[in-house]
C-alpha atoms as a PDB file:
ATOM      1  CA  UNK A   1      94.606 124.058 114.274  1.00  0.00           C
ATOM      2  CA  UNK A   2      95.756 127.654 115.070  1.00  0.00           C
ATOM      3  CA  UNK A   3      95.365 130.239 112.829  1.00  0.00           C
ATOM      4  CA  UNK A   4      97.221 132.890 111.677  1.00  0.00           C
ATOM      5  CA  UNK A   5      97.486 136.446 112.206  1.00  0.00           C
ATOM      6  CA  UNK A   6      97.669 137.205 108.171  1.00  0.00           C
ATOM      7  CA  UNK A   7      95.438 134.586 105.902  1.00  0.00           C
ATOM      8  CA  UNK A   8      97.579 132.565 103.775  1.00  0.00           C
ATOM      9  CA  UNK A   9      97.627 133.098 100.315  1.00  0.00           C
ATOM     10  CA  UNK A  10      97.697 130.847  97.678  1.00  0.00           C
ATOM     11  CA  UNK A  11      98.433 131.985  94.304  1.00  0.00           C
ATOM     12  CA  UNK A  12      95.759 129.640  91.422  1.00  0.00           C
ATOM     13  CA  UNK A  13      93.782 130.394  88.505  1.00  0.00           C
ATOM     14  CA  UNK A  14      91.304 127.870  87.036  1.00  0.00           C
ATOM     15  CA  UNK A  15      93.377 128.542  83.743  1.00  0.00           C
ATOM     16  CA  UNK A  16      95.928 126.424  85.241  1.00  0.00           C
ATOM     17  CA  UNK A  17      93.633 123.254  84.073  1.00  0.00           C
ATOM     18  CA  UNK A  18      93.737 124.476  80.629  1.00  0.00           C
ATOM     19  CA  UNK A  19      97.378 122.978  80.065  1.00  0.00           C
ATOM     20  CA  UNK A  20      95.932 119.879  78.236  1.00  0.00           C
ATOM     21  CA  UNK A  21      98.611 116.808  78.447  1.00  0.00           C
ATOM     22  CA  UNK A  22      96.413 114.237  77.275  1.00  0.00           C
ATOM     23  CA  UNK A  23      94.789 111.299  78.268  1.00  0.00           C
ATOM     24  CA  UNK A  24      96.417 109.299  81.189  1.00  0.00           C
ATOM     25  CA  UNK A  25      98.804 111.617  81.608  1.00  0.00           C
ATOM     26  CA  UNK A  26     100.433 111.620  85.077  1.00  0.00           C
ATOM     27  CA  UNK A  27     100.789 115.444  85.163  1.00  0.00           C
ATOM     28  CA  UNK A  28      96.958 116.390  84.962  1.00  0.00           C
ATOM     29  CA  UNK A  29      94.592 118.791  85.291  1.00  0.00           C
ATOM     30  CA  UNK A  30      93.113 116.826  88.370  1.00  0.00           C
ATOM     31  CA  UNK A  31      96.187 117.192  90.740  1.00  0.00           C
ATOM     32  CA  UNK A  32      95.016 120.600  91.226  1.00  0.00           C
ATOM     33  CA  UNK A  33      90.840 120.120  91.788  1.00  0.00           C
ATOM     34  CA  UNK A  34      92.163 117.340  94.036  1.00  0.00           C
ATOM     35  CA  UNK A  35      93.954 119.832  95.701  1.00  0.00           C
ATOM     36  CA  UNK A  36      92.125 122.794  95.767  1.00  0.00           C
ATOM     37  CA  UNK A  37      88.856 120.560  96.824  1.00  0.00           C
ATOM     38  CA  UNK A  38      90.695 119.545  99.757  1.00  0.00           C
ATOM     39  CA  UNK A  39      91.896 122.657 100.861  1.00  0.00           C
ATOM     40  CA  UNK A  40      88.237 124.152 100.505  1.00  0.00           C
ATOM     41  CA  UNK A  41      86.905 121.226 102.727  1.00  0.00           C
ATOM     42  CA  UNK A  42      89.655 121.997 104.915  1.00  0.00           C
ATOM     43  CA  UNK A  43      89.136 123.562 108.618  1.00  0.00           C
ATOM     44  CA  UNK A  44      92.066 126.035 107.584  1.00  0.00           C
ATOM     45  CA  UNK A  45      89.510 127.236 104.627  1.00  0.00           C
ATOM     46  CA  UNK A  46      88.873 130.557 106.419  1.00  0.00           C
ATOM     47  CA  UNK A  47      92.330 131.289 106.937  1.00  0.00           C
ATOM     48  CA  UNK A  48      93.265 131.244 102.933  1.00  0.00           C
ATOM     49  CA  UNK A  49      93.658 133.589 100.717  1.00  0.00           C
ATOM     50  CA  UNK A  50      92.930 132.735  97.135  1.00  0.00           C
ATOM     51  CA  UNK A  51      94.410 135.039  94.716  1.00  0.00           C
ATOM     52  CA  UNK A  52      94.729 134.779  90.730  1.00  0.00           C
ATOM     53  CA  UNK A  53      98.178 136.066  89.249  1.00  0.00           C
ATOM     54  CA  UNK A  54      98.159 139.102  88.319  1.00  0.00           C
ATOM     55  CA  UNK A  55      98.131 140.558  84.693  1.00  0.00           C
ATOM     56  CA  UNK A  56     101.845 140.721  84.060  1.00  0.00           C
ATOM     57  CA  UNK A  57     104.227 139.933  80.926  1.00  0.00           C
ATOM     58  CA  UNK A  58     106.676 137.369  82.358  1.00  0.00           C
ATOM     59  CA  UNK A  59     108.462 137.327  79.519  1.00  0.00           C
ATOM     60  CA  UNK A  60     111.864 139.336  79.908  1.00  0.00           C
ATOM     61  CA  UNK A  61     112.515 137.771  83.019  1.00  0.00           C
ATOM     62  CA  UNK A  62     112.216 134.236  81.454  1.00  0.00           C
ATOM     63  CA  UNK A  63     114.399 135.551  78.551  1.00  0.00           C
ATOM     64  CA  UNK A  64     116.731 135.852  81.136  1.00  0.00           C
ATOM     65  CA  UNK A  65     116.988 132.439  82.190  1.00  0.00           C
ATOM     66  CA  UNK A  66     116.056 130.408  79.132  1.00  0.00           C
ATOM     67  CA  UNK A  67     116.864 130.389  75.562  1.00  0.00           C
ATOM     68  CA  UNK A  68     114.696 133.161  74.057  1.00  0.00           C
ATOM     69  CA  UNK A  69     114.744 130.601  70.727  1.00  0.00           C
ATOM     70  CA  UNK A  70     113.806 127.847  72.999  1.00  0.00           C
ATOM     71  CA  UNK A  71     110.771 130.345  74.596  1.00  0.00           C
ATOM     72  CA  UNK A  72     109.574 131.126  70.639  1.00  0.00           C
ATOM     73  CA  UNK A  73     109.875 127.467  69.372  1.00  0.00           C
ATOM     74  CA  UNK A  74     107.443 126.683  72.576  1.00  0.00           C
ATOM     75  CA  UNK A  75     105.294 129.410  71.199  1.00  0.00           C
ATOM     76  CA  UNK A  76     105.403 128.191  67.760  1.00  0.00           C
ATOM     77  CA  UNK A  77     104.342 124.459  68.902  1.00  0.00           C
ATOM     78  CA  UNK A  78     101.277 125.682  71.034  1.00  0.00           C
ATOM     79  CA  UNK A  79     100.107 128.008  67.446  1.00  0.00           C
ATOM     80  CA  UNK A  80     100.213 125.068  65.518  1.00  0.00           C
ATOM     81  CA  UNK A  81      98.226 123.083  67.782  1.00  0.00           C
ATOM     82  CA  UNK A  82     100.311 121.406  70.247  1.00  0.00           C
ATOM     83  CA  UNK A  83     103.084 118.699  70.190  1.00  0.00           C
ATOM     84  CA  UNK A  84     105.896 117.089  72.216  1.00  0.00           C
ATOM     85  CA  UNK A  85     109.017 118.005  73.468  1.00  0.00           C
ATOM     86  CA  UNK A  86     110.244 114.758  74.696  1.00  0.00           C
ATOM     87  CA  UNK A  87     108.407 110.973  75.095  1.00  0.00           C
ATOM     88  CA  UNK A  88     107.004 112.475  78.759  1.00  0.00           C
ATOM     89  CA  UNK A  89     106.147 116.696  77.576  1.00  0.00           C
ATOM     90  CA  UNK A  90     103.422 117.362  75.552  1.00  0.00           C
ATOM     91  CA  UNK A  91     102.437 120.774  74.495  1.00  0.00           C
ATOM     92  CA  UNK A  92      99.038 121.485  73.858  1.00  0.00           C
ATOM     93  CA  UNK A  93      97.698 124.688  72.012  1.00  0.00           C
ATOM     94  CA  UNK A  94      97.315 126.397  75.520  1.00  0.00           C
ATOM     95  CA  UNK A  95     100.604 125.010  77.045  1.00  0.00           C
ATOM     96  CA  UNK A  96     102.671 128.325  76.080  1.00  0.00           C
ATOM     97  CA  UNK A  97     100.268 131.102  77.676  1.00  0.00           C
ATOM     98  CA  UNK A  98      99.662 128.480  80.839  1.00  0.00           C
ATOM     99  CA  UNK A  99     103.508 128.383  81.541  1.00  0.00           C
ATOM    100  CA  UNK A 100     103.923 132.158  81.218  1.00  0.00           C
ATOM    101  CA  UNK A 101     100.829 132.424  83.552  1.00  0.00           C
ATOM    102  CA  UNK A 102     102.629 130.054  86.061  1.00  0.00           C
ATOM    103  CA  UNK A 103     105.676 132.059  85.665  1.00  0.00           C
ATOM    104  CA  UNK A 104     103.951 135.044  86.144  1.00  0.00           C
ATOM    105  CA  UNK A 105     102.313 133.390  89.564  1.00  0.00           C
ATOM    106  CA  UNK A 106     105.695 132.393  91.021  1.00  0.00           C
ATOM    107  CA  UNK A 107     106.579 135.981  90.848  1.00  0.00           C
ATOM    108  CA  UNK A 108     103.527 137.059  92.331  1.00  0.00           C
ATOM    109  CA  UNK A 109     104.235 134.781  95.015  1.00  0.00           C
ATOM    110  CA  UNK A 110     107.806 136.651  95.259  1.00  0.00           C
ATOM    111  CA  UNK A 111     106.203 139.925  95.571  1.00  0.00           C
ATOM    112  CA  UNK A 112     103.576 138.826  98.042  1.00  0.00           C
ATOM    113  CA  UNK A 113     106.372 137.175 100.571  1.00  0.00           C
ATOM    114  CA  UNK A 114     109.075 140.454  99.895  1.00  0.00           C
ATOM    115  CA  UNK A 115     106.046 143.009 100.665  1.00  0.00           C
ATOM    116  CA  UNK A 116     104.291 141.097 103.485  1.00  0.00           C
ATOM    117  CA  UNK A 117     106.874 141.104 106.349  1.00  0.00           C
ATOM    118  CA  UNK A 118     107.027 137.234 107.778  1.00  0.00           C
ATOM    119  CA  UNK A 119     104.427 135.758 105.495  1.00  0.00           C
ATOM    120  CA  UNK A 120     104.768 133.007 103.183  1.00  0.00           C
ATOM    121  CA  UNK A 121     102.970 131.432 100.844  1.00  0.00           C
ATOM    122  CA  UNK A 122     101.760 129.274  98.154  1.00  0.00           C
ATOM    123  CA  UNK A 123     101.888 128.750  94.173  1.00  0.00           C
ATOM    124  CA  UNK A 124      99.372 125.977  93.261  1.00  0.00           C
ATOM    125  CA  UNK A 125      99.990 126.081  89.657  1.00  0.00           C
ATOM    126  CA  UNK A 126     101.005 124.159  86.538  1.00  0.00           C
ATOM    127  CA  UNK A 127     102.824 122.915  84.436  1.00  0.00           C
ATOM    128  CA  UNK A 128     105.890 122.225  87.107  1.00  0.00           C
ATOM    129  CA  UNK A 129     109.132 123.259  85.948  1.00  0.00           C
ATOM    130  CA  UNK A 130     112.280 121.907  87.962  1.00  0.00           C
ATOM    131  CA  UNK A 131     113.501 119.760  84.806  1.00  0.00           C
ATOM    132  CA  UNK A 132     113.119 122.624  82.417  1.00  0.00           C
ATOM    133  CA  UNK A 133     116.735 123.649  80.964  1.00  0.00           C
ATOM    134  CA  UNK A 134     118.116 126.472  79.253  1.00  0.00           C
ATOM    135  CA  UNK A 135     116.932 125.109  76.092  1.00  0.00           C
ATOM    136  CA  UNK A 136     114.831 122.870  76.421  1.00  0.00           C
ATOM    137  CA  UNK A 137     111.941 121.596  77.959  1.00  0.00           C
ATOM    138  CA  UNK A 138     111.740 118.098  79.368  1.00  0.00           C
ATOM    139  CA  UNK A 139     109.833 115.731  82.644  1.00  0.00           C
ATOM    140  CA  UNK A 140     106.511 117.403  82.451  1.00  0.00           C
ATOM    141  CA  UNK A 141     108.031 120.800  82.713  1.00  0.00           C
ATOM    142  CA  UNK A 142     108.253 123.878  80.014  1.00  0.00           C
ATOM    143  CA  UNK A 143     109.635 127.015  82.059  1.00  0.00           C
ATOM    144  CA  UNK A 144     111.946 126.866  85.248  1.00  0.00           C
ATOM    145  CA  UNK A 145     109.566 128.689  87.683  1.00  0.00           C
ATOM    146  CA  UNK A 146     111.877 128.294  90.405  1.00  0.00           C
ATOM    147  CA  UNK A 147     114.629 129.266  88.860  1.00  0.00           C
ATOM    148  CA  UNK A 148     113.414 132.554  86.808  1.00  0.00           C
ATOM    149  CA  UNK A 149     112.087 133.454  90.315  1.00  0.00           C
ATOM    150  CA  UNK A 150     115.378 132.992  91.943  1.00  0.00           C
ATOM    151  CA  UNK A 151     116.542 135.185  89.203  1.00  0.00           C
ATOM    152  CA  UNK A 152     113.631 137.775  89.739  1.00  0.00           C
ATOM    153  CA  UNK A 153     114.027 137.559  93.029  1.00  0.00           C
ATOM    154  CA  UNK A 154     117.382 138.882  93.141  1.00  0.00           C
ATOM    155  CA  UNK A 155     116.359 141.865  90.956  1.00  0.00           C
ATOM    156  CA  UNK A 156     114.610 143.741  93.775  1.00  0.00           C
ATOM    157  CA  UNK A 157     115.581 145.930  97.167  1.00  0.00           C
ATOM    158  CA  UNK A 158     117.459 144.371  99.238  1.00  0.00           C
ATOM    159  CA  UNK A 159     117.832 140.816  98.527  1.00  0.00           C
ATOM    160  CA  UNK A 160     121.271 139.377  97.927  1.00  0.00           C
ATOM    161  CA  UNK A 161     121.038 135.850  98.372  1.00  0.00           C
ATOM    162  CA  UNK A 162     118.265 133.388  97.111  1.00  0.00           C
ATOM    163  CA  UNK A 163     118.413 129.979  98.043  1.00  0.00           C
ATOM    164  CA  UNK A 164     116.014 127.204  96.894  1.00  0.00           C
ATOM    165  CA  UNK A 165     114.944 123.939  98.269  1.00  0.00           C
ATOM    166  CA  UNK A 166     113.724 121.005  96.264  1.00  0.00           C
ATOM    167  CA  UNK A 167     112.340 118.451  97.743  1.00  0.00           C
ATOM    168  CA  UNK A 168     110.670 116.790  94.851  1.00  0.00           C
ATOM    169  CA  UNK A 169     111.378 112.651  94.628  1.00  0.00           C
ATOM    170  CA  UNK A 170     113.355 113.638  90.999  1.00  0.00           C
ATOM    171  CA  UNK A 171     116.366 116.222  90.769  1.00  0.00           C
ATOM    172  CA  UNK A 172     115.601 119.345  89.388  1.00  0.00           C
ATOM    173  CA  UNK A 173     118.285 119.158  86.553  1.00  0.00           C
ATOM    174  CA  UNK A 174     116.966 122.372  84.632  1.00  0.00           C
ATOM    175  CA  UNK A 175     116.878 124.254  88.306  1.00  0.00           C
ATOM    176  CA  UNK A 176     120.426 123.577  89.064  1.00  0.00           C
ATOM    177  CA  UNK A 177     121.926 124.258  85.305  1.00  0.00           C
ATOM    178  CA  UNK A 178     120.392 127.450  85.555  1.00  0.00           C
ATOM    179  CA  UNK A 179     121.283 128.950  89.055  1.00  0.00           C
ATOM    180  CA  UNK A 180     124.238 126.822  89.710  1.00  0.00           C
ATOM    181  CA  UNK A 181     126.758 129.372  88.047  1.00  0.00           C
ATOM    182  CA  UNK A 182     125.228 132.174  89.935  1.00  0.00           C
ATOM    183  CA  UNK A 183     126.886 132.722  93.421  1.00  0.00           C
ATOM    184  CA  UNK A 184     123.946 134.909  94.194  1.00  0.00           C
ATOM    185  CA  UNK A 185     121.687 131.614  94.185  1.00  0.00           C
ATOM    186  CA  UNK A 186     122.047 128.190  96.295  1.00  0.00           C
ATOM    187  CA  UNK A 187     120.026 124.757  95.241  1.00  0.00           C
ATOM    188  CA  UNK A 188     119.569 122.227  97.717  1.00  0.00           C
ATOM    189  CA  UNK A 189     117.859 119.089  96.267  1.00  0.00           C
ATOM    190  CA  UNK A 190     117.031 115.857  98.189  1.00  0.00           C
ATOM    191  CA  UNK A 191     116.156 113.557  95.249  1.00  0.00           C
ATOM    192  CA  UNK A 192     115.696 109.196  94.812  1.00  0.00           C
ATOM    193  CA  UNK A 193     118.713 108.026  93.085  1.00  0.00           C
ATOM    194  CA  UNK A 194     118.468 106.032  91.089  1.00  0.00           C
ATOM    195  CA  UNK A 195     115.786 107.926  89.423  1.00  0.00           C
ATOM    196  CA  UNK A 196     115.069 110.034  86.288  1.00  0.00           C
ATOM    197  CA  UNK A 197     116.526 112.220  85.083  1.00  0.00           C
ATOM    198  CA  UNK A 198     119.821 110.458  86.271  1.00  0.00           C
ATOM    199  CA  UNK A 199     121.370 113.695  87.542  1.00  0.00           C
ATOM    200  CA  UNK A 200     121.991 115.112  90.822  1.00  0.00           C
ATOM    201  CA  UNK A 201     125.191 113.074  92.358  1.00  0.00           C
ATOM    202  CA  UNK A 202     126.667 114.394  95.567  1.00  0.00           C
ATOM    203  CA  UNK A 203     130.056 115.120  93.980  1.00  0.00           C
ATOM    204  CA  UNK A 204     127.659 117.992  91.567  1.00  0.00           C
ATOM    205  CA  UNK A 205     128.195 121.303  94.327  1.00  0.00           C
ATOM    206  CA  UNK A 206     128.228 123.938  91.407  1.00  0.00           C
ATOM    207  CA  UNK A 207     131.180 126.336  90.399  1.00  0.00           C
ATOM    208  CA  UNK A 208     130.666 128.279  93.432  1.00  0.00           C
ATOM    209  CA  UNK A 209     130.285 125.606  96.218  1.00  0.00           C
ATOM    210  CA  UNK A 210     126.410 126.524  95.510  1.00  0.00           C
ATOM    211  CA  UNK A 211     124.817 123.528  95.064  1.00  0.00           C
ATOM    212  CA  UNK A 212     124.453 120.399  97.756  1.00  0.00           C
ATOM    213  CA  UNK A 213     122.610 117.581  95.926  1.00  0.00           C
ATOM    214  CA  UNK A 214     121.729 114.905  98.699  1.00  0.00           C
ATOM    215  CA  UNK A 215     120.698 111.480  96.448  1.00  0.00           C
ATOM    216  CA  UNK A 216     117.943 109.400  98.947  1.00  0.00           C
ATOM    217  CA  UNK A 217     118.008 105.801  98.728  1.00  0.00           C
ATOM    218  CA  UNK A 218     114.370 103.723  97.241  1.00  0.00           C
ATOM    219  CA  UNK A 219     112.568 103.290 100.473  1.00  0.00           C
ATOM    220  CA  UNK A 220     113.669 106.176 102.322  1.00  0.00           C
ATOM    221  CA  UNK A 221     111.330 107.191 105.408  1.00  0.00           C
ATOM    222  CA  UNK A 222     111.446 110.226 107.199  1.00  0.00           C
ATOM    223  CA  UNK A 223     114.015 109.612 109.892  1.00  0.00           C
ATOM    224  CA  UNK A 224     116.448 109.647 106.467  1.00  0.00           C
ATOM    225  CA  UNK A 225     114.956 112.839 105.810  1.00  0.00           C
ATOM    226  CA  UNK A 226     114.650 114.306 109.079  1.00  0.00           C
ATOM    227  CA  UNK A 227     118.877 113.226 109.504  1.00  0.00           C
ATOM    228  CA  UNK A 228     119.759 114.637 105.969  1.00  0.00           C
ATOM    229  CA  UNK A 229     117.843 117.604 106.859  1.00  0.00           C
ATOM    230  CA  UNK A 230     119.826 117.874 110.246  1.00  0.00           C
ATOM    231  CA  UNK A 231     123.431 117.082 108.726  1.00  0.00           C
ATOM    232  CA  UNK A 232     122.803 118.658 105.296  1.00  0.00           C
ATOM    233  CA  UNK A 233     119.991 120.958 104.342  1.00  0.00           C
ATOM    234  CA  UNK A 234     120.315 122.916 107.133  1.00  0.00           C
ATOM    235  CA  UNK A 235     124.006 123.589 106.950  1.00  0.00           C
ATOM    236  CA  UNK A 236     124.539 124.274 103.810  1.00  0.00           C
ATOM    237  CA  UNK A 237     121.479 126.836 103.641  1.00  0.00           C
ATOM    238  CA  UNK A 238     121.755 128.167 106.841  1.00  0.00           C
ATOM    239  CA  UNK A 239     125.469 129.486 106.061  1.00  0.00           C
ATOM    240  CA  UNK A 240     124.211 130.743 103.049  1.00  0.00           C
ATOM    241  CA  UNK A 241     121.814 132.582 104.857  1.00  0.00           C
ATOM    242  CA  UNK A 242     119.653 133.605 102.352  1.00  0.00           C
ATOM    243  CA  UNK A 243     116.764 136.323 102.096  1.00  0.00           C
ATOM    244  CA  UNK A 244     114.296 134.661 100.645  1.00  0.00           C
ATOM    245  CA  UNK A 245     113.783 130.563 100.394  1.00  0.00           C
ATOM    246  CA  UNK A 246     111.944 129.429  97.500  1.00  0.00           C
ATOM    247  CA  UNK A 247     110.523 125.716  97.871  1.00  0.00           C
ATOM    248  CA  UNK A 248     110.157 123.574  95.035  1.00  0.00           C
ATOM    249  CA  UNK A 249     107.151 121.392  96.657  1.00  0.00           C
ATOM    250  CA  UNK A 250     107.341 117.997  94.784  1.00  0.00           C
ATOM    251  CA  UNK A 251     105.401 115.482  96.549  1.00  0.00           C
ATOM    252  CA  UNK A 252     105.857 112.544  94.414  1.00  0.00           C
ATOM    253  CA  UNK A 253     108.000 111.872  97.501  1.00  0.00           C
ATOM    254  CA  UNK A 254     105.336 109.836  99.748  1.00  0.00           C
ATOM    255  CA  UNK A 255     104.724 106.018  99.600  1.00  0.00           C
ATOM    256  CA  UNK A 256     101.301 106.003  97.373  1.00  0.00           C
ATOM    257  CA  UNK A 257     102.797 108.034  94.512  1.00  0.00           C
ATOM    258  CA  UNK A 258     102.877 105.524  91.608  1.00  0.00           C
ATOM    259  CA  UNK A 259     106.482 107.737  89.825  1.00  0.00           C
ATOM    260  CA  UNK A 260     109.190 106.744  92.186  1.00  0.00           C
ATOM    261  CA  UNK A 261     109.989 104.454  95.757  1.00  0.00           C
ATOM    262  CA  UNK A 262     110.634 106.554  98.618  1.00  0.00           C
ATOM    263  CA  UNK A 263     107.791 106.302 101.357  1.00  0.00           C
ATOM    264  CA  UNK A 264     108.015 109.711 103.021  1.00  0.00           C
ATOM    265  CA  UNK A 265     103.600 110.637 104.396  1.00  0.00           C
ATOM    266  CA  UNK A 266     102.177 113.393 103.826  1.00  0.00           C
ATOM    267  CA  UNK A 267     102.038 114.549 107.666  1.00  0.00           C
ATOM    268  CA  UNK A 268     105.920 114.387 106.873  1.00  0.00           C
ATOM    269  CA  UNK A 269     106.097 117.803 104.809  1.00  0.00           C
ATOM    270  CA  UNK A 270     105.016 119.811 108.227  1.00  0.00           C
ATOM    271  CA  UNK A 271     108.322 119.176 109.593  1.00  0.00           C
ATOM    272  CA  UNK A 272     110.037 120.375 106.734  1.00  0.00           C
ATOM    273  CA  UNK A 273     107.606 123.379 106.146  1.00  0.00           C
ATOM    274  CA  UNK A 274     109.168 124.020 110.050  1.00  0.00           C
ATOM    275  CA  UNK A 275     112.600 123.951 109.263  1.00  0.00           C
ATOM    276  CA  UNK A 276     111.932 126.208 105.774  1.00  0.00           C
ATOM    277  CA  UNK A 277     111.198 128.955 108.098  1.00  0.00           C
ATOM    278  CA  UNK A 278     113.983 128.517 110.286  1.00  0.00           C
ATOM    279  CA  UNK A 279     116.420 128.945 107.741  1.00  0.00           C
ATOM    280  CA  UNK A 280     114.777 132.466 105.993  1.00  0.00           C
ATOM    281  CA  UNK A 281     112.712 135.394 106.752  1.00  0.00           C
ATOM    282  CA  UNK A 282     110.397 134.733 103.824  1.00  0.00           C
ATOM    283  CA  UNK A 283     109.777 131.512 102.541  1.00  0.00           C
ATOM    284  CA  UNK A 284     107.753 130.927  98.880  1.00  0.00           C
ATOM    285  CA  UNK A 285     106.589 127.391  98.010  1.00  0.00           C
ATOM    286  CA  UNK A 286     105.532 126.239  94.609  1.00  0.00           C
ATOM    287  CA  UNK A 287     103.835 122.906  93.201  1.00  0.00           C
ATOM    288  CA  UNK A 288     106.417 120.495  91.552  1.00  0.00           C
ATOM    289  CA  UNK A 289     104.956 117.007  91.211  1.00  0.00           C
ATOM    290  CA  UNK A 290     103.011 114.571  93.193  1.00  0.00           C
ATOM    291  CA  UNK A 291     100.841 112.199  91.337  1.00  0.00           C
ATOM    292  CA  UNK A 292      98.408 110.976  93.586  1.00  0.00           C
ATOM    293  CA  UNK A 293      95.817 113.133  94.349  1.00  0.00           C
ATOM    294  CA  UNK A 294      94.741 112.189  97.578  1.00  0.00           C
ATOM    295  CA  UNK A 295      98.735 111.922  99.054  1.00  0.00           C
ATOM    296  CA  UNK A 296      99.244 115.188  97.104  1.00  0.00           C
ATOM    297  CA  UNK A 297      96.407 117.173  98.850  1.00  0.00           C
ATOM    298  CA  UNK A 298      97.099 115.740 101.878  1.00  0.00           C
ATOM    299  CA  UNK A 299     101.214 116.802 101.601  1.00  0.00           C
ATOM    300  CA  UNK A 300      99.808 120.297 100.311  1.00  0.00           C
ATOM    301  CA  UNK A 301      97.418 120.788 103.825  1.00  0.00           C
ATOM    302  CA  UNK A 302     100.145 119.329 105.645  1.00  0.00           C
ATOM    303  CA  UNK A 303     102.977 122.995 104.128  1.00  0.00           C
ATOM    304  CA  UNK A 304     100.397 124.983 104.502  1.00  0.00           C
ATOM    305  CA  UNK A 305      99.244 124.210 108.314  1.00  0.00           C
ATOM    306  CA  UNK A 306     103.163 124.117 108.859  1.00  0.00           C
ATOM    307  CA  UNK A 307     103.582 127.023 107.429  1.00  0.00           C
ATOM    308  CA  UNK A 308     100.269 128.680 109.651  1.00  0.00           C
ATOM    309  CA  UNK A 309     101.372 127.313 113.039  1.00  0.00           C
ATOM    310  CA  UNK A 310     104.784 127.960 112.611  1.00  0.00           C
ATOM    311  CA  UNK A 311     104.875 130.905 115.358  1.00  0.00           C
ATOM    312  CA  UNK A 312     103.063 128.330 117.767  1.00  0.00           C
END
């Protein structure tokens, strides 16, 4: 493996486990020690930098994306001890502050890949965040992290255009209600169809020409993703040319994952980490789903040593 010149950093805090959805739950607190055991077993070990998000109130910037009554009626469930927003979301009484906290670590990770020329990074946190809507929560997610960062993003010197990538097995419905008004902001989702949540049709390209949903057929291998990245992804992003590229890193994708039918490896995501960072000067990727641990780490090492060797 070669290394790289600046360690990469990857954004966690232990608190991350504290987001209790209950037993056999898919979305647990042991997708990320799976993960983070793996990556500290790694070779690339020396080469990372683990940082915890920083002490910041995330809070108007979410307000700016989601319903602040939605945002206080997720406060008021965690107070009282936790509850459901749908069949598949539980909240438990430390859901609210661990969704601001992985809020507030997706916009450390902006910070880190606007102030470090050429780096990029990586946001292991939870809960994910890609079906989150304006008001509502919904699929495992609370807050849209990728979205509010688009949103963030777009708030500081000199970036015009934000573009994000999801590449999770299931369409990020909340991602693409909430950016896909704002010419500013272009969503690019390669998602299973049929598959929840049901959205995400080809013929959905947002008011602006802004969105390019490409719906993968059950059994999909990589040579459908590596063609759909060739005649699609790369495209529509690369004539957005954006300034920064935010990845929503779902990797419920691969064959082993027991949540959906396309049968993409792990090895697969190094490609794609490749092409990320030949469509933007800073690239930002963030944890969606993936629900077997041992596919999931191994699709996580796979970004991040794409993401290292890049320049090799």
């Amino acid at each position: 493996m070669a290394s790289s010149a600046v360690p990469f950093r990857v954004i966690y805090s232990d608190r991350f486990l504290d987001h209790d959805t209950g037993l056999g739950h898919p979305e647990n607190a042991g997708r990320l020690t799976a993960v983070v055991a793996a990556l500290k077993a790694h070779p690339m070990a020396p080469y990372l930098e683990w940082v915890e998000p920083c002490d910041r109130n995330p809070l108007p910037h979410i307000n700016t994306v989601h319903d602040p009554a939605y945002v206080r009626a997720l406060q008021r469930i965690a107070e009282r001890g936790g509850g459901r927003l749908d069949g598949d979301t539980p909240v438990s009484a430390a859901s609210y502050d661990i969704a601001l906290l992985a809020v507030a670590a997706w916009l450390d990770g902006v910070d880190h890949v606007l102030e470090t020329d050429g780096a990029s990074g990586f946001v292991l946190a939870r809960p994910p965040g890609h079906h989150a809507e304006y008001g509502q929560g919904m699929g495992f997610c609370l807050l849209s992290n990728a979205a509010i960062a688009a949103h963030y993003a777009l708030t500081q010197p000199d970036i015009n255009r934000v573009a994000i990538l999801d590449w999770d097995v299931h369409h990020g419905n909340g991602t693409q209600q909430l950016v896909g008004d704002h010419a500013q902001i272009a969503y690019c989702s390669l998602h299973q169809m049929p598959a929840y949540p049901g959205t995400g049709l080809a013929s959905e390209t947002g008011i602006h020409g802004n969105v390019c949903n490409i719906p993968m057929a059950p059994g999909s291998l990589f040579n459908d993703y590596q063609t759909q990245f060739d005649q699609q992804v790369l495209p529509f992003l690369n004539q957005y040319q954006p300034d920064l590229l935010l990845v929503s890193a779902g990797y419920d994708a691969t064959a082993a994952d027991p949540l959906a039918g396309v049968n993409l490896k792990p090895t697969d995501y190094a490609a794609f980490t490749v092409a990320c960072h030949n469509i933007a000067p800073r690239v930002l990727f963030g944890l969606e789903g993936g629900y077997d641990y041992q596919a999931l780490s191994q699709s996580v090492i796979a970004t991040i040593e794409g993401a290292m060797n890049r320049a090799q």
